[in-house]
Protein backbone atom coordinates (compact mmCIF):
# COMPACT_ATOMS: atom_id res chain seq x y z
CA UNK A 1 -34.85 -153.71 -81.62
CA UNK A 2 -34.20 -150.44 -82.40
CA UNK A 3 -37.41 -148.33 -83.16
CA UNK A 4 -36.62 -146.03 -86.37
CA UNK A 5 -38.34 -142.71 -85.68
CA UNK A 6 -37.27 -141.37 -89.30
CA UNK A 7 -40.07 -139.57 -90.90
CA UNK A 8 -42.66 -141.58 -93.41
CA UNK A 9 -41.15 -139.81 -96.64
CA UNK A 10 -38.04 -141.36 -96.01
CA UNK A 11 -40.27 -144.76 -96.57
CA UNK A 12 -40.88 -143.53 -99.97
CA UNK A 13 -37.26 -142.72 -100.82
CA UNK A 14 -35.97 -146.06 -99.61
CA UNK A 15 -38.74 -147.81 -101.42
CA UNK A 16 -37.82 -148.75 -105.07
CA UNK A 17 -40.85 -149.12 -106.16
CA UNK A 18 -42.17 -145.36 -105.56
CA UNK A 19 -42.51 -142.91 -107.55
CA UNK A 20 -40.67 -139.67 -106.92
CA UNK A 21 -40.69 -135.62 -108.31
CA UNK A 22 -37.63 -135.20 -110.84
CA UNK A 23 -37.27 -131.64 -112.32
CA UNK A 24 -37.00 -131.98 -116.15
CA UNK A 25 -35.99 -128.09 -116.38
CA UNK A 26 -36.01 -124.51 -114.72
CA UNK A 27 -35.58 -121.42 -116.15
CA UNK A 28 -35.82 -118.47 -115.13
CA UNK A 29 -36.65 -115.19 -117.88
CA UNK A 30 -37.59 -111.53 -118.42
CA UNK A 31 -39.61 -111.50 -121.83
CA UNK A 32 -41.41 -107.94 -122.79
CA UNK A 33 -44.10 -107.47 -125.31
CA UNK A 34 -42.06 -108.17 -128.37
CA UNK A 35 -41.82 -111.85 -127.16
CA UNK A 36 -43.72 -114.51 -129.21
CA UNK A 37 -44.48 -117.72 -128.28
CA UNK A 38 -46.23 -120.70 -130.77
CA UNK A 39 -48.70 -123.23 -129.16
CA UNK A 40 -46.73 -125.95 -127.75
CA UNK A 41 -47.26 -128.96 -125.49
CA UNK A 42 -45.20 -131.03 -123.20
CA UNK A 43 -45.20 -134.50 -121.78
CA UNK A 44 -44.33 -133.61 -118.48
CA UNK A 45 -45.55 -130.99 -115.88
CA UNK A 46 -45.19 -127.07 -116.28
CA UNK A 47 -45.28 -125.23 -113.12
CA UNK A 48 -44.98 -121.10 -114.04
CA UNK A 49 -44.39 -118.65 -111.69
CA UNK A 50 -44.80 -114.81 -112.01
CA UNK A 51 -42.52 -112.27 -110.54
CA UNK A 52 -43.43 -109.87 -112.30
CA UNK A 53 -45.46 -108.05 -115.08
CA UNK A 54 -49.22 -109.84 -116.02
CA UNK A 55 -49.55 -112.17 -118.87
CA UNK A 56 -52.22 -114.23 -120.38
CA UNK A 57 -51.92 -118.19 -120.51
CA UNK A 58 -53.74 -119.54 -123.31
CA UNK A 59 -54.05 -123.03 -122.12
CA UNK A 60 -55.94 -125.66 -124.52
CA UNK A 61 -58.21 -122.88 -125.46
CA UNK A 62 -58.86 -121.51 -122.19
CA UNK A 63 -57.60 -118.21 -120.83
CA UNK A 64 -56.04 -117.72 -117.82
CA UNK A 65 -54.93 -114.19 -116.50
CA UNK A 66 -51.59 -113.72 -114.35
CA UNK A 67 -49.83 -111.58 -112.55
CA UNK A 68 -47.36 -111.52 -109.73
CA UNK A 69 -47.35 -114.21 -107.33
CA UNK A 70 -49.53 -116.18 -109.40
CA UNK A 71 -48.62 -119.84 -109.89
CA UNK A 72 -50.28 -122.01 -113.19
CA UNK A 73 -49.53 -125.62 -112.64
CA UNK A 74 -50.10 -127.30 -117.02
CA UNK A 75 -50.77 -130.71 -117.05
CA UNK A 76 -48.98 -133.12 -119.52
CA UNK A 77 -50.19 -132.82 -123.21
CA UNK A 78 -52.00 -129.46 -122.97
CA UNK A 79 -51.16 -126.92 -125.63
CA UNK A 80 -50.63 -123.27 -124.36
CA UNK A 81 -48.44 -120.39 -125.17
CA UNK A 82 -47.78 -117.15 -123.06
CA UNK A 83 -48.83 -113.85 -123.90
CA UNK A 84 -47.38 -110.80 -122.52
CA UNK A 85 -49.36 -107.77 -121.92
CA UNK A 86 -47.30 -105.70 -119.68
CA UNK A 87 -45.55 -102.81 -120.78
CA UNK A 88 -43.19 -103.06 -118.05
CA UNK A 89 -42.59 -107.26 -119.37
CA UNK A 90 -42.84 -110.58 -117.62
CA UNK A 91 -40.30 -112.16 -115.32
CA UNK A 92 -41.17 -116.06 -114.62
CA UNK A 93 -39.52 -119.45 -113.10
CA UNK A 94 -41.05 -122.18 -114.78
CA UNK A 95 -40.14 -125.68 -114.12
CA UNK A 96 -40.43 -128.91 -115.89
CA UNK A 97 -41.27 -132.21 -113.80
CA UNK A 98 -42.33 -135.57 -113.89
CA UNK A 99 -42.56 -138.29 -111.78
CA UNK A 100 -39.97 -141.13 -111.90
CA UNK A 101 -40.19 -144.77 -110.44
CA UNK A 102 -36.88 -145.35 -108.47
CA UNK A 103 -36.91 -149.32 -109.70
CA UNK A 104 -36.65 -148.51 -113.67
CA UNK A 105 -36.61 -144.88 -113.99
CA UNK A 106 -39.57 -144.86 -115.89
CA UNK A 107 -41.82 -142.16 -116.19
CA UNK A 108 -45.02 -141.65 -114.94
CA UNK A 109 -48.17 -138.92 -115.01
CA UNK A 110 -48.76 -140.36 -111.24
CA UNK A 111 -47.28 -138.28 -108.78
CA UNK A 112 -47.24 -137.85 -105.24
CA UNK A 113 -50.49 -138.80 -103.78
CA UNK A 114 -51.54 -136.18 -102.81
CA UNK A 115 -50.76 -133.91 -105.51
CA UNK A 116 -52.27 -136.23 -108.66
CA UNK A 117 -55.96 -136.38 -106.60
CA UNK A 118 -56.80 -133.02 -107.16
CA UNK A 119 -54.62 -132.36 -110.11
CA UNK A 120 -55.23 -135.10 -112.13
CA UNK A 121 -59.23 -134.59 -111.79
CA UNK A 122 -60.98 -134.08 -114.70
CA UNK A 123 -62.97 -131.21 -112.61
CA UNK A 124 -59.77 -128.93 -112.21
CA UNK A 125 -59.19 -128.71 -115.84
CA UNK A 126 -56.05 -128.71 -118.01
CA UNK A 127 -54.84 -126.44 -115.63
CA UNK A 128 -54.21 -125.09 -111.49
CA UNK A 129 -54.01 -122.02 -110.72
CA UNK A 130 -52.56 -121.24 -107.45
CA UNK A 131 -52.22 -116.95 -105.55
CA UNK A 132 -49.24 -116.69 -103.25
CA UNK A 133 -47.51 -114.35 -101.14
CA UNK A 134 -43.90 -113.03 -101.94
CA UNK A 135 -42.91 -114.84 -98.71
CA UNK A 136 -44.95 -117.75 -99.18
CA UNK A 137 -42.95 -121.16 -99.11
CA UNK A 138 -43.51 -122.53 -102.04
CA UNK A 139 -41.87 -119.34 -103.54
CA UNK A 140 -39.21 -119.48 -101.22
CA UNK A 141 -38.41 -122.60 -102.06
CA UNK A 142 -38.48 -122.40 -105.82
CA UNK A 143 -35.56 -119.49 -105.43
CA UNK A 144 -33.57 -121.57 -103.51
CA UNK A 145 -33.90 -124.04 -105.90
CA UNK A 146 -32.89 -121.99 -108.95
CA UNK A 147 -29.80 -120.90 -107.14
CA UNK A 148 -28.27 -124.53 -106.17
CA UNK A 149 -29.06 -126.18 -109.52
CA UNK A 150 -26.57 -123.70 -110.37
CA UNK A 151 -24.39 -124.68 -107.53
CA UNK A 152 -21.09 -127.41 -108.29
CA UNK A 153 -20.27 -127.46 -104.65
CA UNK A 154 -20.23 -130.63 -102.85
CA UNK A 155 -23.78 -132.01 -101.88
CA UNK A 156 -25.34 -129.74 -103.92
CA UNK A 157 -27.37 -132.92 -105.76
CA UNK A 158 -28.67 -133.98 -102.68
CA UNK A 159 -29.44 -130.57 -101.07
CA UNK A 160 -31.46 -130.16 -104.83
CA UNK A 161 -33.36 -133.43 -104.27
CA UNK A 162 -34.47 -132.37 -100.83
CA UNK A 163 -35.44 -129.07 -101.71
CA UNK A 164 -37.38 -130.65 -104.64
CA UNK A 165 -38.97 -133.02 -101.86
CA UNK A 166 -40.09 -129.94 -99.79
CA UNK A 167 -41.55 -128.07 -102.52
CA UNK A 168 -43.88 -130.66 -103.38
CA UNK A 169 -45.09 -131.01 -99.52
CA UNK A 170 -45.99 -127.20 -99.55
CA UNK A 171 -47.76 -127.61 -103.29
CA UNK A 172 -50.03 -130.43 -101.76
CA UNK A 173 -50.68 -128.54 -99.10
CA UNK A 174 -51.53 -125.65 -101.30
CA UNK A 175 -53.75 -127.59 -103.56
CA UNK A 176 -55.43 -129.32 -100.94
CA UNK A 177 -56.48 -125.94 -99.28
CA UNK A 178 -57.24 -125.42 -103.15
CA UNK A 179 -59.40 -127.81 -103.48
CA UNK A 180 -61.56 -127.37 -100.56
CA UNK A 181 -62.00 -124.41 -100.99
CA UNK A 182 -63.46 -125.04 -104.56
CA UNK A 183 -65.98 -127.49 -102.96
CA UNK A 184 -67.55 -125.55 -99.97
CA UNK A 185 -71.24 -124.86 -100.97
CA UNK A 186 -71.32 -127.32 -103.89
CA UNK A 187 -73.64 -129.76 -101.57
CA UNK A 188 -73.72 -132.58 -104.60
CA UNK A 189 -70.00 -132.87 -104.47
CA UNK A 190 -69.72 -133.17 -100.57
CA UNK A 191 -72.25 -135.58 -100.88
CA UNK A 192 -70.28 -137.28 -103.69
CA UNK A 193 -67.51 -137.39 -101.00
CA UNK A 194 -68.33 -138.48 -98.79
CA UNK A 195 -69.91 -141.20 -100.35
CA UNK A 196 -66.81 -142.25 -101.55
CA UNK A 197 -65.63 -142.26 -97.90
CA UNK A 198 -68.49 -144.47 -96.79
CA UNK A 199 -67.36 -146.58 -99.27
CA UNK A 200 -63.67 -146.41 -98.72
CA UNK A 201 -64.69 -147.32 -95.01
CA UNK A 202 -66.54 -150.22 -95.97
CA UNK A 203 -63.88 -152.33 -97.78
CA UNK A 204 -60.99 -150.89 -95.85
CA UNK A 205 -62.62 -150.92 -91.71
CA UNK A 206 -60.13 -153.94 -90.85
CA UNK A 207 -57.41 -152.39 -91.47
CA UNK A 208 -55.91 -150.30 -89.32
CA UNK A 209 -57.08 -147.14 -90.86
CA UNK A 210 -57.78 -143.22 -88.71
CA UNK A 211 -59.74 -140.21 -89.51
CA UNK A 212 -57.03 -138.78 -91.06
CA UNK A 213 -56.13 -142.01 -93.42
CA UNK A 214 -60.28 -141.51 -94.23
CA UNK A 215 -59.94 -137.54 -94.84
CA UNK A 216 -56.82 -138.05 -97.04
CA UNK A 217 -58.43 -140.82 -99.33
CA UNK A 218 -61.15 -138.09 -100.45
CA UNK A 219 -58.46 -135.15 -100.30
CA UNK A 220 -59.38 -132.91 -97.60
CA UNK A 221 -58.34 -131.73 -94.32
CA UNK A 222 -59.20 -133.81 -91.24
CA UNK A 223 -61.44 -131.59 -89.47
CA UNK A 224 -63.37 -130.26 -92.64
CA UNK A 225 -63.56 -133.61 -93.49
CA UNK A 226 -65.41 -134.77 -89.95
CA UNK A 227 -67.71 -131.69 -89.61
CA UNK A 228 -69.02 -132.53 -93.41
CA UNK A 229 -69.12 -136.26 -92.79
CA UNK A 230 -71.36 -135.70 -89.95
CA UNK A 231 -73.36 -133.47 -91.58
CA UNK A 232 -73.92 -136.10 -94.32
CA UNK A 233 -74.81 -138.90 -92.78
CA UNK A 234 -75.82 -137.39 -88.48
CA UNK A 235 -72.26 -139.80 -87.42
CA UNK A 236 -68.72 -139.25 -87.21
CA UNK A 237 -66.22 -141.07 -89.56
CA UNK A 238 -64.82 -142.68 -86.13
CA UNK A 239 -68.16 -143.56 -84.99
CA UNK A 240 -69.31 -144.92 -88.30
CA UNK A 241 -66.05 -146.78 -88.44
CA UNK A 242 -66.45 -148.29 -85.00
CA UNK A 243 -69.66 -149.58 -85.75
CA UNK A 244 -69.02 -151.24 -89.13
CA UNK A 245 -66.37 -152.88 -87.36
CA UNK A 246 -68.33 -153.86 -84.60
CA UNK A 247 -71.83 -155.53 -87.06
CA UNK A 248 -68.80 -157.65 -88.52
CA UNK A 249 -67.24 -158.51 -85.65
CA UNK A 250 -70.61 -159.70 -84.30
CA UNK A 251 -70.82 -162.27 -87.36
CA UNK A 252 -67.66 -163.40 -86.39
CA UNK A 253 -68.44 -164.12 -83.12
CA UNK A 254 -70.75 -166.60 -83.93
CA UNK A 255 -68.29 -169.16 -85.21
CA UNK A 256 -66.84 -170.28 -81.58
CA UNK A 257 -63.99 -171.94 -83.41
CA UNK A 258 -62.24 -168.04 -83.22
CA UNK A 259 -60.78 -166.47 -80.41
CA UNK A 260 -62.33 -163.71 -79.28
CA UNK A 261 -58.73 -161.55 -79.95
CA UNK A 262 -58.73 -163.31 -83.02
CA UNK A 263 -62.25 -161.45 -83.81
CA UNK A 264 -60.75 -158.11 -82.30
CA UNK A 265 -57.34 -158.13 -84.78
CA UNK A 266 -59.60 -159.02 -87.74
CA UNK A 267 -61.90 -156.18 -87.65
CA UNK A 268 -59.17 -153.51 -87.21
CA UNK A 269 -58.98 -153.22 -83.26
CA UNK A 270 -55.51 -152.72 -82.24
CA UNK A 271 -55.90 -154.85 -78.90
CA UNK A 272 -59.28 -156.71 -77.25
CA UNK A 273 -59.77 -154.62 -74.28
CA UNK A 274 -60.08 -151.65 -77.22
CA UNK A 275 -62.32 -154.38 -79.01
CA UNK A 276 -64.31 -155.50 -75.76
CA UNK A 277 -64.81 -151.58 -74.35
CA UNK A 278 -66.38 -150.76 -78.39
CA UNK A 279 -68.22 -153.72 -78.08
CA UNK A 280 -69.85 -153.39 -74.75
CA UNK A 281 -70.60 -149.82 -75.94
CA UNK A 282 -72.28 -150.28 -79.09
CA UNK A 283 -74.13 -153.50 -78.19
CA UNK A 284 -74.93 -153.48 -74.13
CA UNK A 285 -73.29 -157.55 -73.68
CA UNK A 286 -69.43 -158.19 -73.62
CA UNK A 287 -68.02 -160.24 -77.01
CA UNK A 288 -68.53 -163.41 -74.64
CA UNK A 289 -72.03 -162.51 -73.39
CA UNK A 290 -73.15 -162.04 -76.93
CA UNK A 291 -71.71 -164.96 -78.02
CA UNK A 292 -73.74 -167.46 -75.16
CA UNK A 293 -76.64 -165.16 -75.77
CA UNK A 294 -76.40 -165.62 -79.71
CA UNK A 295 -75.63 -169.91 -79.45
CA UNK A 296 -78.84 -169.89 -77.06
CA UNK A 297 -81.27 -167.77 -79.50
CA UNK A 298 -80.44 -170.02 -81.83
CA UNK A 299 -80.95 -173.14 -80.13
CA UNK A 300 -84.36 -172.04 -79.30
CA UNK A 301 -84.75 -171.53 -83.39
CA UNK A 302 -83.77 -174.34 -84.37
């Protein structure tokens, strides 16, 4: 059989029932400080982007000051209205998304994974705000993008959809960095975490889940992720994992009616000789050894 190396977010294209990024809008304005603008609210994402000029976002009653390469991200249903308070004006992109399931193009407030954690919190607010560079790639993007919606040239459509595909990779990547930076130093949070990762470990350890499966549940970066986890609880996630794996596995290997690789597959080990080498490790006896020396401790029991 032929192995298919494409990459995983072609899974989630090809897979009706996902939910993908579809731009509602983008627009692209000079306003100076003669522009007005009423409350308003939307049911779909607002993503604004300065170029120029500083402005105040009044955003469900909270301020937020911009200026150039600043990026607000609204969430659905929050009234706000722009202020301008250069001289000079304002020039901002803004665009208009939602998230679309590719089975019944209906709308949803859940977007990519990785975005909604952090943006859909109630922590971050009604509101993200994000500080580029000129040359960063979300920016670059977002340019591009404003030029081919314009574009009638053949493939344009598809060359849009990919380029809406990257910007959202280099936004999660942004908000992850985002959000853990907004965490550092708030121990009760960390703790929260990583909680939440014990416990994600717990009802998930026979599948076959990684580190990075682990650090991506709680929405942050691998090796922030194992340095806090550690400092939590004195283990590593993999070592913690292993050995949740392995206390179940030795229930199991009390009913002699299972296989031994049987055991292995059904507390997430990938093969036995993984399974027996963990095993060994953690406990001193081989799966088999423990197994005589379990039946024989409780002979002498009963």
């Amino acid at each position: 059989m032929e192995q298919d190396n494409q990459p995983k977010i072609w899974e989630n294209l090809r897979n009706p029932s996902g939910y993908i990024p579809v731009i509602v809008k983008t627009v692209e304005r000079f306003y100076d400080t003669s522009w007005s603008m009423e409350p308003n609210s939307h049911e779909f994402f607002e993503m604004v982007y300065i170029k120029k000029g500083h402005a105040v976002f009044e955003i469900s009653d909270q301020p937020a000051n911009i200026g150039p390469n600043d990026i607000v991200i609204i969430k659905p249903n929050q009234s706000h209205r722009l202020l301008i308070k250069s001289k000079e004006g304002c020039e901002f992109i803004v665009l208009s998304f939602k998230f679309v399931s590719q089975s019944s193009n209906e709308y949803s407030e859940v977007p990519l994974e990785d975005f909604l954690n952090f943006v859909s919190s109630k922590e971050s607010g009604s509101f993200i705000s994000l500080k580029v560079s000129q040359k960063n790639e979300i920016i670059t993007i977002l340019n591009r993008l404003i030029m081919e919606r314009g574009n009638n040239d053949i493939g344009s459509d598809f060359l849009d959809h990919l380029l809406v595909m990257e910007l959202f990779v280099y936004i999660s990547r942004a908000l992850k960095m985002e959000w853990e930076t907004s965490i550092k130093g708030k121990t009760p949070k960390i703790e929260e975490l990583i909680k939440i990762s014990v416990k994600y470990i717990d009802n998930n350890f026979e599948r076959d889940i990684n580190i990075g499966d682990i650090a991506k549940y709680v929405f942050l970066s691998q090796s922030y992720f194992a340095r806090v986890f550690k400092e939590v609880t004195g283990t590593s996630p993999i070592n913690y994992l292993i050995k949740v794996r392995i206390e179940r596995s030795k229930e199991l290997i009390a009913d002699k009616s299972l296989k031994i690789s049987d055991v292995a597959y059904s507390v997430g080990f990938s093969n036995q000789q993984r399974f027996n080498e963990m095993f060994k490790k953690y406990t001193g006896y081989t799966p088999l050894k423990y197994r005589k020396e379990s039946s024989q401790k409780t002979l002498k029991t009963d």
